[in-house]
N, C-alpha and C. Protein backbone atom coordinates (compact mmCIF):
# COMPACT_ATOMS: atom_id res chain seq x y z
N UNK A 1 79.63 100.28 163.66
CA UNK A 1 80.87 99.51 163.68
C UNK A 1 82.05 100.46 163.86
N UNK A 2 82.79 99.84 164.63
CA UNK A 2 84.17 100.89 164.63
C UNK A 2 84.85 101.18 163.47
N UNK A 3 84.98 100.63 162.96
CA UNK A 3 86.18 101.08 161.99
C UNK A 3 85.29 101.35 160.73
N UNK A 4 84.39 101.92 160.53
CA UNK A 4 83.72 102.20 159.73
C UNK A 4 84.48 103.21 159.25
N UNK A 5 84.93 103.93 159.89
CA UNK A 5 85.93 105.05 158.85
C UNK A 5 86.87 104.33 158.21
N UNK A 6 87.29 103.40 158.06
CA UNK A 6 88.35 102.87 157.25
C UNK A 6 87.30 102.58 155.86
N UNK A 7 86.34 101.88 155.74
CA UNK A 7 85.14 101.78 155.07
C UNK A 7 85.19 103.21 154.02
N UNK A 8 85.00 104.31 155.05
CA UNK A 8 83.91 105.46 154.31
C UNK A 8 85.43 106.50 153.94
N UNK A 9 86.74 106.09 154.02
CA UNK A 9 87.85 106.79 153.98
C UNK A 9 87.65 106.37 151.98
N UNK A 10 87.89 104.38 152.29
CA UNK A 10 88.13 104.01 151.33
C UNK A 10 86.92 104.20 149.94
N UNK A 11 86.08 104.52 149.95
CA UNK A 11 84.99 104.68 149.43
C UNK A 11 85.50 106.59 148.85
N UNK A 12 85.57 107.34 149.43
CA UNK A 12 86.35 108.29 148.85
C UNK A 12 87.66 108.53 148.12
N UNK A 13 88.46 107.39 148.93
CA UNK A 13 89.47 107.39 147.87
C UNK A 13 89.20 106.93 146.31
N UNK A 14 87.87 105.64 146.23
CA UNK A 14 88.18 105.37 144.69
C UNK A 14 87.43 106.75 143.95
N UNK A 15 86.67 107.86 144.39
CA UNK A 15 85.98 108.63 143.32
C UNK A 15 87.60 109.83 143.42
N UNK A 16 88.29 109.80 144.34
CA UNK A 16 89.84 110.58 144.15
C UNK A 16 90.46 110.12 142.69
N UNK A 17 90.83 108.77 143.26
CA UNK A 17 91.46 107.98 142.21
C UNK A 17 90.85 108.32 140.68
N UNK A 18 89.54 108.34 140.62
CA UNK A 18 88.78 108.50 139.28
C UNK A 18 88.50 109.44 138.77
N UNK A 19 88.70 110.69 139.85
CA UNK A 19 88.75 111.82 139.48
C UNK A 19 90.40 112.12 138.58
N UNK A 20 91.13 112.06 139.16
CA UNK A 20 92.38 112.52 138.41
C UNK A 20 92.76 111.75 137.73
N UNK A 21 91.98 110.78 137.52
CA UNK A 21 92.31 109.88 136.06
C UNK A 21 91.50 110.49 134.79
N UNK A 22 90.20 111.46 135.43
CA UNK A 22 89.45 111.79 134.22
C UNK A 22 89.89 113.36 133.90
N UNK A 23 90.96 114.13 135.12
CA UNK A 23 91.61 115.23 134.56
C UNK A 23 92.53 115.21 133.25
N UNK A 24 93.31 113.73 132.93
CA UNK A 24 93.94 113.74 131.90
C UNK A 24 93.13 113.53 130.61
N UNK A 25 93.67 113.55 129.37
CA UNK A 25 92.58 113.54 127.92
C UNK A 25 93.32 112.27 127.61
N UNK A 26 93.11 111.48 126.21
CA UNK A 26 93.80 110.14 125.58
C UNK A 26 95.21 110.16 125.63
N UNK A 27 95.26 111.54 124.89
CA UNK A 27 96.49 111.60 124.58
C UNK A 27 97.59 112.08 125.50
N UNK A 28 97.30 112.16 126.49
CA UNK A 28 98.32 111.91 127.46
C UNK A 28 99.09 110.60 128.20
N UNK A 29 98.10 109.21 127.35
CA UNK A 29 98.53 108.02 128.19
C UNK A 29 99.72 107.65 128.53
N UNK A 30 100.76 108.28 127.39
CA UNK A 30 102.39 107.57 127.41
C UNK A 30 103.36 108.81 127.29
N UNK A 31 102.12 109.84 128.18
CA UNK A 31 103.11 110.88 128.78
C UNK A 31 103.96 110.48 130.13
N UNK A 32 105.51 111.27 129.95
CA UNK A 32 106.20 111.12 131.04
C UNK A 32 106.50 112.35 131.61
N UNK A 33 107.02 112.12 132.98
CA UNK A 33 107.07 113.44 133.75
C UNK A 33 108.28 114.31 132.36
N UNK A 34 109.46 113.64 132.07
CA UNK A 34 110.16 113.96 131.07
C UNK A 34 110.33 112.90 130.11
N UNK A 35 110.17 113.22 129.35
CA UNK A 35 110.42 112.37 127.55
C UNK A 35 111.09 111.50 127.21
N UNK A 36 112.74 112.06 128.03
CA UNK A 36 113.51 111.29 127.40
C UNK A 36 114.29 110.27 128.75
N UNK A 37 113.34 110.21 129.82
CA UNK A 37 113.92 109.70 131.01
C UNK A 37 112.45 108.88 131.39
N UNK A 38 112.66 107.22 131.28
CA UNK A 38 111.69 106.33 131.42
C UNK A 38 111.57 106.03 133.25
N UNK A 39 112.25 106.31 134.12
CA UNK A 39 112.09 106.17 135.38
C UNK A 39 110.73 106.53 135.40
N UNK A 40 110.16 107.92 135.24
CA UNK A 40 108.74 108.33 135.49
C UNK A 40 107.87 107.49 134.92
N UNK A 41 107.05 106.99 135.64
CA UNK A 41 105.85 106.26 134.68
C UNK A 41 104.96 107.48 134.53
N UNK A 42 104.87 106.78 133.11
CA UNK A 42 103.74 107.40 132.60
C UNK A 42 101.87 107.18 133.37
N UNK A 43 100.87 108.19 132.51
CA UNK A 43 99.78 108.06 133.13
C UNK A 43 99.20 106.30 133.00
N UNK A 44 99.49 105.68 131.95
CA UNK A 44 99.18 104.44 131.42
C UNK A 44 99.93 103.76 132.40
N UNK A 45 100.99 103.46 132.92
CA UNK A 45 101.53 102.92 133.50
C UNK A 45 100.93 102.97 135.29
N UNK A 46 100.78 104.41 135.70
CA UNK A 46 100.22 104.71 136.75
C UNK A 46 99.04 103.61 137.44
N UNK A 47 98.13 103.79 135.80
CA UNK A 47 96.63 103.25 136.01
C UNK A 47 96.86 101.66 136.05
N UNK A 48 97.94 101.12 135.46
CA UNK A 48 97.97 99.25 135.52
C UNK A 48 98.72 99.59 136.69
N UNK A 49 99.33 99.99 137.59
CA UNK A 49 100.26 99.89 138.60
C UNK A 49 98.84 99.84 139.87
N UNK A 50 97.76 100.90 139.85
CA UNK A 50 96.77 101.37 140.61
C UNK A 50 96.01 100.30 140.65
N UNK A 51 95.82 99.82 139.80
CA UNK A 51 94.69 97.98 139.16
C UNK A 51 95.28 97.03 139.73
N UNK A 52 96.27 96.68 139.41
CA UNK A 52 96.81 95.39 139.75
C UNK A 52 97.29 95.61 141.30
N UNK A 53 98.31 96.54 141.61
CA UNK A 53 98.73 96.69 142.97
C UNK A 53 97.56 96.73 144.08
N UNK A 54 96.49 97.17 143.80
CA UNK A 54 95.12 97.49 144.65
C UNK A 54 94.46 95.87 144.54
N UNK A 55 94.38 95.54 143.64
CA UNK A 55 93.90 94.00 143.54
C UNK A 55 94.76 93.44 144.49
N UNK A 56 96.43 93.01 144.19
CA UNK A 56 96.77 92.39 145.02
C UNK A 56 96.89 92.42 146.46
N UNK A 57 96.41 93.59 146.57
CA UNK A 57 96.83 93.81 148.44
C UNK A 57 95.48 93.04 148.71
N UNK A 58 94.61 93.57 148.07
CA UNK A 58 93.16 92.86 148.43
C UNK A 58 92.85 91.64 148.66
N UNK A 59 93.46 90.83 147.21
CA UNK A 59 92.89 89.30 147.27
C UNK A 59 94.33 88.54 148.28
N UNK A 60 95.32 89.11 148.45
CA UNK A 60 96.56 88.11 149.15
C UNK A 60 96.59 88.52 150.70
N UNK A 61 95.88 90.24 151.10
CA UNK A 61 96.50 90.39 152.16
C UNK A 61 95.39 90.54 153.14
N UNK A 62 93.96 90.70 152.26
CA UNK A 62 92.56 90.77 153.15
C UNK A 62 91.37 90.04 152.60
N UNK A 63 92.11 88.58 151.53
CA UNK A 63 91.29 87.92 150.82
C UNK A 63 89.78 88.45 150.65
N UNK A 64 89.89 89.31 149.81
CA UNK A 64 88.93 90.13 149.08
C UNK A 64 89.30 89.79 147.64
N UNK A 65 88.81 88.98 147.19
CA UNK A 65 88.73 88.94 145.32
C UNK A 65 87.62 89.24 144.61
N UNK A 66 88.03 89.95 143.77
CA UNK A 66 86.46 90.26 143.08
C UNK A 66 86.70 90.17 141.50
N UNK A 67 88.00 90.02 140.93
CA UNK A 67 88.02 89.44 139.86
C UNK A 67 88.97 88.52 139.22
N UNK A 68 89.41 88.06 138.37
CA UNK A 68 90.57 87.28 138.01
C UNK A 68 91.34 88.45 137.30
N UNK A 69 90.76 89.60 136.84
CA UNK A 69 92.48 90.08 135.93
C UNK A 69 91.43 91.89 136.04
N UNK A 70 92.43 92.85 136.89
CA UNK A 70 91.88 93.47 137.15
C UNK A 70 92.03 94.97 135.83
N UNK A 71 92.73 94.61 135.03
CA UNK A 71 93.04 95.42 133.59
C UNK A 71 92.25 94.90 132.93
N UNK A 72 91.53 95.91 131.97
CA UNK A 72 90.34 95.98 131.20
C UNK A 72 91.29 95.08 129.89
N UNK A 73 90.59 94.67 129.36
CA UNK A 73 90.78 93.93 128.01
C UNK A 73 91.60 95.26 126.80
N UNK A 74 91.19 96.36 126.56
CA UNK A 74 91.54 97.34 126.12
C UNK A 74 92.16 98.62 126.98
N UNK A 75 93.29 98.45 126.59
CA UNK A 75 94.12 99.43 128.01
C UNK A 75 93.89 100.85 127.33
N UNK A 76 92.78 101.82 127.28
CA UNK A 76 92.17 102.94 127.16
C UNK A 76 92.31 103.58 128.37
N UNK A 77 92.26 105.27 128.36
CA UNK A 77 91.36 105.72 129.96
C UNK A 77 90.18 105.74 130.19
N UNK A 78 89.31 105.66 129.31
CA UNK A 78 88.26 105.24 129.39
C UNK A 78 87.59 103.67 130.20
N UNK A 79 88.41 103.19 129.67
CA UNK A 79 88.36 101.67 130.18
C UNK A 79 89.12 101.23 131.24
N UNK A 80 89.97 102.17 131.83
CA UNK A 80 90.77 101.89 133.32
C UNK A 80 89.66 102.64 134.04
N UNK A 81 88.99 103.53 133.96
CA UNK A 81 88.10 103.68 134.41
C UNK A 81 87.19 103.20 135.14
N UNK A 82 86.16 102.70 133.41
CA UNK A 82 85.71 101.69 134.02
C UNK A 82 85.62 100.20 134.98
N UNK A 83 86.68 99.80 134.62
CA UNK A 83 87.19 98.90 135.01
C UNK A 83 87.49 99.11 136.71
N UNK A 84 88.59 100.37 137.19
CA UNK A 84 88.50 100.19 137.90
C UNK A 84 87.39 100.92 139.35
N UNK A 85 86.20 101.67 138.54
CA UNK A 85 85.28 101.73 139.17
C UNK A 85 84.41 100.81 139.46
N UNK A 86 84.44 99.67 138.37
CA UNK A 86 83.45 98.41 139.01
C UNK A 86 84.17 97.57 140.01
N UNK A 87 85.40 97.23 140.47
CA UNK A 87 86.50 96.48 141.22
C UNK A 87 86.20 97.29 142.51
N UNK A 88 86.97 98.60 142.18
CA UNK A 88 86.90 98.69 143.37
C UNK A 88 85.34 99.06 144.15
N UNK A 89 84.35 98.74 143.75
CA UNK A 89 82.90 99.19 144.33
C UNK A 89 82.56 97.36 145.03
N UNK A 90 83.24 96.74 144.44
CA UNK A 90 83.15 95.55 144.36
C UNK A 90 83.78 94.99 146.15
N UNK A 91 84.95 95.85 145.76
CA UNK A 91 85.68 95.10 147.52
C UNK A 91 85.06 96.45 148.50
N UNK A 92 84.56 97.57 147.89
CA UNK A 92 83.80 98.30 148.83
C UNK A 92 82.91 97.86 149.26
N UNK A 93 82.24 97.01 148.70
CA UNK A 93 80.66 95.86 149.33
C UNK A 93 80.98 95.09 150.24
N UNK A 94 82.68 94.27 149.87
CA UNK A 94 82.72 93.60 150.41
C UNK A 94 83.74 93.85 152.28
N UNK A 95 84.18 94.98 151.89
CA UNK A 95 84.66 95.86 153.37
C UNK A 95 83.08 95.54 154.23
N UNK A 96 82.64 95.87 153.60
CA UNK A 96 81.11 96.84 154.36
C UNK A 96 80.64 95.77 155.33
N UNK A 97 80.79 94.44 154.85
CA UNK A 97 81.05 93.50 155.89
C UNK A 97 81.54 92.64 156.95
N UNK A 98 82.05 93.11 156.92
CA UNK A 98 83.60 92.70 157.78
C UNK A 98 83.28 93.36 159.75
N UNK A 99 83.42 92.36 160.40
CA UNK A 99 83.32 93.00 161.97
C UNK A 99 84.24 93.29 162.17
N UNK A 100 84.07 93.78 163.64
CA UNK A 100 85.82 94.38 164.31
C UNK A 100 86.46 93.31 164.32
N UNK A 101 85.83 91.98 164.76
CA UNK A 101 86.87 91.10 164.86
C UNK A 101 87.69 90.76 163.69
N UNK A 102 87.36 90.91 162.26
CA UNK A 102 88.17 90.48 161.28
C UNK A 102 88.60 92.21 161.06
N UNK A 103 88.57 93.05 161.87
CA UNK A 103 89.48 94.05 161.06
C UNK A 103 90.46 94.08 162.12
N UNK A 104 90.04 94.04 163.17
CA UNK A 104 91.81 93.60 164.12
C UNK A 104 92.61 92.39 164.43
N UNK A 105 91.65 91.42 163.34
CA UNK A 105 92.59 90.09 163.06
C UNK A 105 94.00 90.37 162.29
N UNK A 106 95.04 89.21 162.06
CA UNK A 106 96.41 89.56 161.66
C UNK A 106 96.08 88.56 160.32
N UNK A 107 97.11 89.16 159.55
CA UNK A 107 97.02 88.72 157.87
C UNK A 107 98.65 88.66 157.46
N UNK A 108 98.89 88.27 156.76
CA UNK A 108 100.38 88.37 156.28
C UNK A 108 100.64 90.09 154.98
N UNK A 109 101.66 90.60 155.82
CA UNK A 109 101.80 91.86 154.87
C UNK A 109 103.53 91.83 154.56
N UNK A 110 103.56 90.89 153.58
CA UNK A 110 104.25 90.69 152.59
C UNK A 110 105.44 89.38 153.32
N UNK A 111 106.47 90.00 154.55
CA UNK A 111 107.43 88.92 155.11
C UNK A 111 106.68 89.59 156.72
N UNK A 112 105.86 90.03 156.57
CA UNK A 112 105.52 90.05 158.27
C UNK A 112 104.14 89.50 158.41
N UNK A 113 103.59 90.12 159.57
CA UNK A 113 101.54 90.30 159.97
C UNK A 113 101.88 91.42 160.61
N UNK A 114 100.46 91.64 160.16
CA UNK A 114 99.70 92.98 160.78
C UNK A 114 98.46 92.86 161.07
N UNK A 115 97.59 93.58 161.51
CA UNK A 115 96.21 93.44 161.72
C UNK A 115 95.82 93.64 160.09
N UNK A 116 94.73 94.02 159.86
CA UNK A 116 93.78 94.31 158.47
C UNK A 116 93.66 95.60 159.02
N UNK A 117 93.69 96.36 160.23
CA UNK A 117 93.27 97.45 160.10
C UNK A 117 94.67 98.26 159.66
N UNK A 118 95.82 97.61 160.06
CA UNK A 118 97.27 98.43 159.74
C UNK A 118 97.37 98.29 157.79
N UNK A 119 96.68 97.16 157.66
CA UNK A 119 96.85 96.78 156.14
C UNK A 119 95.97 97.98 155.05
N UNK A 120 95.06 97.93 155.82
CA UNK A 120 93.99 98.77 155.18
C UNK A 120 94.80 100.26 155.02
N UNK A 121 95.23 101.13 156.17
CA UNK A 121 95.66 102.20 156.46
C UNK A 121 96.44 102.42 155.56
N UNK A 122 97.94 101.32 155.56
CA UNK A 122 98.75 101.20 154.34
C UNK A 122 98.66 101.32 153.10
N UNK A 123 97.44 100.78 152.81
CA UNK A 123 96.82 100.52 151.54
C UNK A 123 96.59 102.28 150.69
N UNK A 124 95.30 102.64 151.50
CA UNK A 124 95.07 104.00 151.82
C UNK A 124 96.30 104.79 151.17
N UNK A 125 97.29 104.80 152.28
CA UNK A 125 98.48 105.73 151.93
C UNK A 125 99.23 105.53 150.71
N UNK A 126 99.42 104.22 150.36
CA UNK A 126 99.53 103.97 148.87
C UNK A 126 98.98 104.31 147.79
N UNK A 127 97.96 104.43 147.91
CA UNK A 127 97.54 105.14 146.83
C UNK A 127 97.46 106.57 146.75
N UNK A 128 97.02 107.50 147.64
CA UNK A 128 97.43 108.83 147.90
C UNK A 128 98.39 109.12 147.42
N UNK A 129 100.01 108.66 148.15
CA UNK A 129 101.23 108.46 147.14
C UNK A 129 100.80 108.63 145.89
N UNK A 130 100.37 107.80 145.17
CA UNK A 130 100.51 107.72 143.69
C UNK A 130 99.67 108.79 142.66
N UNK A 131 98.95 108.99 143.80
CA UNK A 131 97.97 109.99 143.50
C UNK A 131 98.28 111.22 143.14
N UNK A 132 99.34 111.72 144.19
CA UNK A 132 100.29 113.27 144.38
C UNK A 132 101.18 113.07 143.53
N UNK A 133 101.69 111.74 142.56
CA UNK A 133 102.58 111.78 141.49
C UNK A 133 102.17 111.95 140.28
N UNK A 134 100.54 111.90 140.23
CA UNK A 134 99.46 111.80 139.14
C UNK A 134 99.27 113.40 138.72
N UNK A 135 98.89 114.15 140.16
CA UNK A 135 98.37 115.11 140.05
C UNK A 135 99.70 116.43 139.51
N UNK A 136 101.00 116.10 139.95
CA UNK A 136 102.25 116.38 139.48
C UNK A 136 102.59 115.87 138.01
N UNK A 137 102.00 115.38 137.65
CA UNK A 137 102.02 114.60 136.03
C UNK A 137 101.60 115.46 135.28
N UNK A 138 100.02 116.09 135.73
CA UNK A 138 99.48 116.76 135.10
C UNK A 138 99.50 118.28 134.84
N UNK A 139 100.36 118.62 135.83
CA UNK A 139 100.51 120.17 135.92
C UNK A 139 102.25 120.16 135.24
N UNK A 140 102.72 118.83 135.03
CA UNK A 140 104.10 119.07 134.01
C UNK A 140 103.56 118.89 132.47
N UNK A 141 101.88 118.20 132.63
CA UNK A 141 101.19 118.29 131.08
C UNK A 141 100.62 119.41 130.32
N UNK A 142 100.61 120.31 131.68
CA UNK A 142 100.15 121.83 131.49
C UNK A 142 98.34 121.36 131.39
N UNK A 143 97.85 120.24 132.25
CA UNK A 143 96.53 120.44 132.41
C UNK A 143 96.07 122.07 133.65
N UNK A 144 95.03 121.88 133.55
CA UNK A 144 94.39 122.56 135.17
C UNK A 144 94.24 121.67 136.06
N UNK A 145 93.90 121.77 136.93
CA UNK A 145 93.81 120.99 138.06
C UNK A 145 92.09 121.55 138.86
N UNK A 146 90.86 120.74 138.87
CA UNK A 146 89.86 120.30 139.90
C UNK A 146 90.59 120.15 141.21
N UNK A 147 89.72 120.34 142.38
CA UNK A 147 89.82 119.72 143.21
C UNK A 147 89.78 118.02 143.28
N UNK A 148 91.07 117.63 144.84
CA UNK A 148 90.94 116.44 144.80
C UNK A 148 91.27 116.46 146.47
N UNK A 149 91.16 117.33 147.10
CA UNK A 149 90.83 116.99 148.74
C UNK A 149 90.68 118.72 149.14
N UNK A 150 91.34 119.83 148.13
CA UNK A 150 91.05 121.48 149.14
C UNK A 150 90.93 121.86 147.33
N UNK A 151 90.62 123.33 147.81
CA UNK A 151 91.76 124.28 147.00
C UNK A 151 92.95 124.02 145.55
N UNK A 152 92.68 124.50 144.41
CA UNK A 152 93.88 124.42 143.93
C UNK A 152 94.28 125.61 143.40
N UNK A 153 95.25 125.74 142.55
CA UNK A 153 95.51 127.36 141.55
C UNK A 153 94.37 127.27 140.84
N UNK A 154 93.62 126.39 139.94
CA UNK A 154 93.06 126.94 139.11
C UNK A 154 91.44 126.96 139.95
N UNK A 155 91.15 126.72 141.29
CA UNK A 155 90.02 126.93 141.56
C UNK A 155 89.76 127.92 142.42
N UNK A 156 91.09 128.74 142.71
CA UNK A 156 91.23 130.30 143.21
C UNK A 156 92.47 130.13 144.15
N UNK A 157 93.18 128.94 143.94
CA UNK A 157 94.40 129.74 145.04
C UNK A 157 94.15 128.91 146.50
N UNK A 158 94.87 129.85 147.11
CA UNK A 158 95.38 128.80 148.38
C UNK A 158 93.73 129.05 149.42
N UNK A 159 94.06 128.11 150.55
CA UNK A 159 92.33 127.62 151.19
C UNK A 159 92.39 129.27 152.01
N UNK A 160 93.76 129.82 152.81
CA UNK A 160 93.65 130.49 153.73
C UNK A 160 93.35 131.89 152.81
N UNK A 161 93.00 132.05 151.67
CA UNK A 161 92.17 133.19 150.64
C UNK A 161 90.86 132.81 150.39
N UNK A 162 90.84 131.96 150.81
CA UNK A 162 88.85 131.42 150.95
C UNK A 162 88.83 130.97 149.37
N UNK A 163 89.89 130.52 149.05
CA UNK A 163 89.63 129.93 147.54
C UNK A 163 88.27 128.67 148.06
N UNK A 164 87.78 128.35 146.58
CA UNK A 164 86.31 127.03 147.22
C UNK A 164 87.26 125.87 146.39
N UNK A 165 86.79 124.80 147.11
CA UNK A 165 86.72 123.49 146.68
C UNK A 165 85.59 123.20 145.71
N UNK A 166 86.27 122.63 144.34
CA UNK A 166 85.64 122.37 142.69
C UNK A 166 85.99 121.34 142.45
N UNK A 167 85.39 120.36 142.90
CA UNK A 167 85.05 118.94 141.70
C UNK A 167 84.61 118.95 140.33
N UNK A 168 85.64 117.84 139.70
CA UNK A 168 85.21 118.18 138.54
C UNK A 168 84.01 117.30 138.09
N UNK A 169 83.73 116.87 138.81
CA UNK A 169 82.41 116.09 138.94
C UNK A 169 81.28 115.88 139.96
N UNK A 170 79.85 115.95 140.14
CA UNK A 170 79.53 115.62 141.66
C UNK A 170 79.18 114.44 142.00
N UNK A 171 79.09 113.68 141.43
CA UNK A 171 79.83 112.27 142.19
C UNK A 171 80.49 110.93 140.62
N UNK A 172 80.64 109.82 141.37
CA UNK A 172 80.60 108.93 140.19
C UNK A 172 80.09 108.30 139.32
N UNK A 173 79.23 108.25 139.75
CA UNK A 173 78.17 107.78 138.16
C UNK A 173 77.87 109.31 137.34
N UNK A 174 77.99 110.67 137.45
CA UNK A 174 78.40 111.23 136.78
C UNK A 174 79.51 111.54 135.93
N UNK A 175 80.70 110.93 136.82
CA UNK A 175 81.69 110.98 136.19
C UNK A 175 82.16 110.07 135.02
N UNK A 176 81.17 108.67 135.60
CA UNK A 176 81.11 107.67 134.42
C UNK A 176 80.64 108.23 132.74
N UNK A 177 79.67 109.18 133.91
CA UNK A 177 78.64 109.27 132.18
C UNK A 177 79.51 110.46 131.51
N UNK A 178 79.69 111.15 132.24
CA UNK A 178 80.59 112.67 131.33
C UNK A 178 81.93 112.00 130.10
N UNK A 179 82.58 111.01 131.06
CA UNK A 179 83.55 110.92 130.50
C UNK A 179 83.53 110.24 129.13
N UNK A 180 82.34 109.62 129.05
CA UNK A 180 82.28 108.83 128.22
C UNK A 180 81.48 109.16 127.11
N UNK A 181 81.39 110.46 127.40
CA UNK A 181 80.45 111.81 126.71
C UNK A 181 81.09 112.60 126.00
N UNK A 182 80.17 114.15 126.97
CA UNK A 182 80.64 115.36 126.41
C UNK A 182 82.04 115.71 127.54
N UNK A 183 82.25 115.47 128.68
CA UNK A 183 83.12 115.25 129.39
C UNK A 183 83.08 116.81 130.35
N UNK A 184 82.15 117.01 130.29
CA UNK A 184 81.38 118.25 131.02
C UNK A 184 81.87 118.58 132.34
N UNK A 185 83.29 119.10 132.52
CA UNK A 185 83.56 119.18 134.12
C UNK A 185 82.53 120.46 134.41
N UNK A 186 82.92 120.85 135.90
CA UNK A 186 82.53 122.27 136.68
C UNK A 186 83.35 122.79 135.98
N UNK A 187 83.21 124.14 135.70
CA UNK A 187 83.83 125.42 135.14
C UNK A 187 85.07 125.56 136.48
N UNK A 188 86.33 126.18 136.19
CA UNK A 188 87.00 126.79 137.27
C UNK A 188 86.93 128.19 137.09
N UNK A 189 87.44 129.15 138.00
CA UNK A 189 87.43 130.57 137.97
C UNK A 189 88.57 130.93 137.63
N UNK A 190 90.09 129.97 137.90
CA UNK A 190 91.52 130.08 137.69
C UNK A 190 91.76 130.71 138.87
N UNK A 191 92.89 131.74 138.65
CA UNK A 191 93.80 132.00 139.79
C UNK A 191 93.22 132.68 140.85
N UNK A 192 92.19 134.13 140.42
CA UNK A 192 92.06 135.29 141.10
C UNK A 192 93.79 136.35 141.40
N UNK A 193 93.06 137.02 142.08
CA UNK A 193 93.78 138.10 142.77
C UNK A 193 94.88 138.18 143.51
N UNK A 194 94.80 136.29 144.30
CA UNK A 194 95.74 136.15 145.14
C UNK A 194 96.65 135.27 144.92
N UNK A 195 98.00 135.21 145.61
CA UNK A 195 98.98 134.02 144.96
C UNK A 195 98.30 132.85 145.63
N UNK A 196 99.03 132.14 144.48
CA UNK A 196 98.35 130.42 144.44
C UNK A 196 99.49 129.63 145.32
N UNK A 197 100.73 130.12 145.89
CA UNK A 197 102.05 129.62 146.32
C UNK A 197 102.02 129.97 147.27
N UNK A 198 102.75 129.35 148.86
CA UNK A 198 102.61 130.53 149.99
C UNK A 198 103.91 131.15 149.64
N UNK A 199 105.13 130.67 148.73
CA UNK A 199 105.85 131.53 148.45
C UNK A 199 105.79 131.72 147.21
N UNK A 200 105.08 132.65 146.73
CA UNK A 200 105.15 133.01 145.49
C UNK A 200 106.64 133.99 144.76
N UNK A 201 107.33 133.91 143.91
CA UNK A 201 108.04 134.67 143.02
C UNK A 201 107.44 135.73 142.71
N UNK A 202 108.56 136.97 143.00
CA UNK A 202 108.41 138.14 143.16
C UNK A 202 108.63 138.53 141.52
N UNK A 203 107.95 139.28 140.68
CA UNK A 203 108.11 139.70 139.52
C UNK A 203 108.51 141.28 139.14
């Protein structure tokens, strides 16, 4: 099928998504980028924004429903988790069916139409967005940072130093089980030898 990469894009994005939800610990839920300035949502806020906003594009804009209320009964990270690893595996089944003709059909995207394949793309980039505000959350929490598409500081630095790509998990049903465990990521190596910045500060 053609657009099967839209399929196998979205299928990576939710173990992204679940990955840097399982870099943070509890007690970060009603952390803000700063404390005393509520504009930043917090990580808790992030994860009902990621649930519900991902639901609605789904069931209004590519009638894909797969549940009535896409927030877990107990707003935990544990349980956004879960929650939204069973949802979204849910409209991943239901992508998987879909021909070309319903992915270059037109749908309503919000006061316009678009195809499903412009909707999908959108979609995609939306969450990425929120993603790069997540992963910026956590390095103002003073976590480390796994990989979540190259390279980071704490997995040796920039790609063009041959730093490796480190998941903190190797796939998702591991990540289910760790988290809900001993929470067992991959080890990182941290910085090495080389700067982690292409402009690094001169000391």
């Amino acid at each position: 099928m053609r657009y099967r990469f839209l399929v196998e894009t979205y299928e990576t994005e939710i173990i992204k998504v679940l990955s840097v939800w399982s870099m943070f610990d509890d007690a970060d839920l009603r952390g803000r980028p700063r404390s005393d300035d509520p504009r930043g949502r917090s990580l808790l806020e992030h994860m009902v924004h990621q649930s519900v906003s991902e639901d609605l594009w789904f069931k209004t804009m590519l009638g894909i429903q797969v549940t009535e209320n896409p927030l877990p009964a107990e707003e935990t990270r544990l349980a956004f988790l879960r929650a939204y690893a069973r949802n979204s595996r849910l409209r991943l089944t239901a992508l998987s069916t879909k021909d070309e003709a319903w992915w270059e059909g037109e749908a309503r995207f919000f006061d316009v139409r678009r195809t499903r394949l412009w909707i999908m793309t959108r979609r995609l980039t939306h969450t990425a967005h929120h993603r790069g505000q997540q992963t910026a959350l956590l390095r103002m929490l003073k976590h480390d940072l796994h990989s979540t598409y190259g390279p980071t500081a704490d997995t040796g630095g920039l790609m063009l130093n041959h730093a490796p790509t480190i998941y903190a998990y190797p796939d998702e049903s591991v990540l289910l089980e760790e988290e809900e465990r001993a929470r067992r990521k991959a080890p990182l190596p941290g910085r090495g030898l080389h700067p982690v910045t292409e402009r690094p500060e001169k000391v």
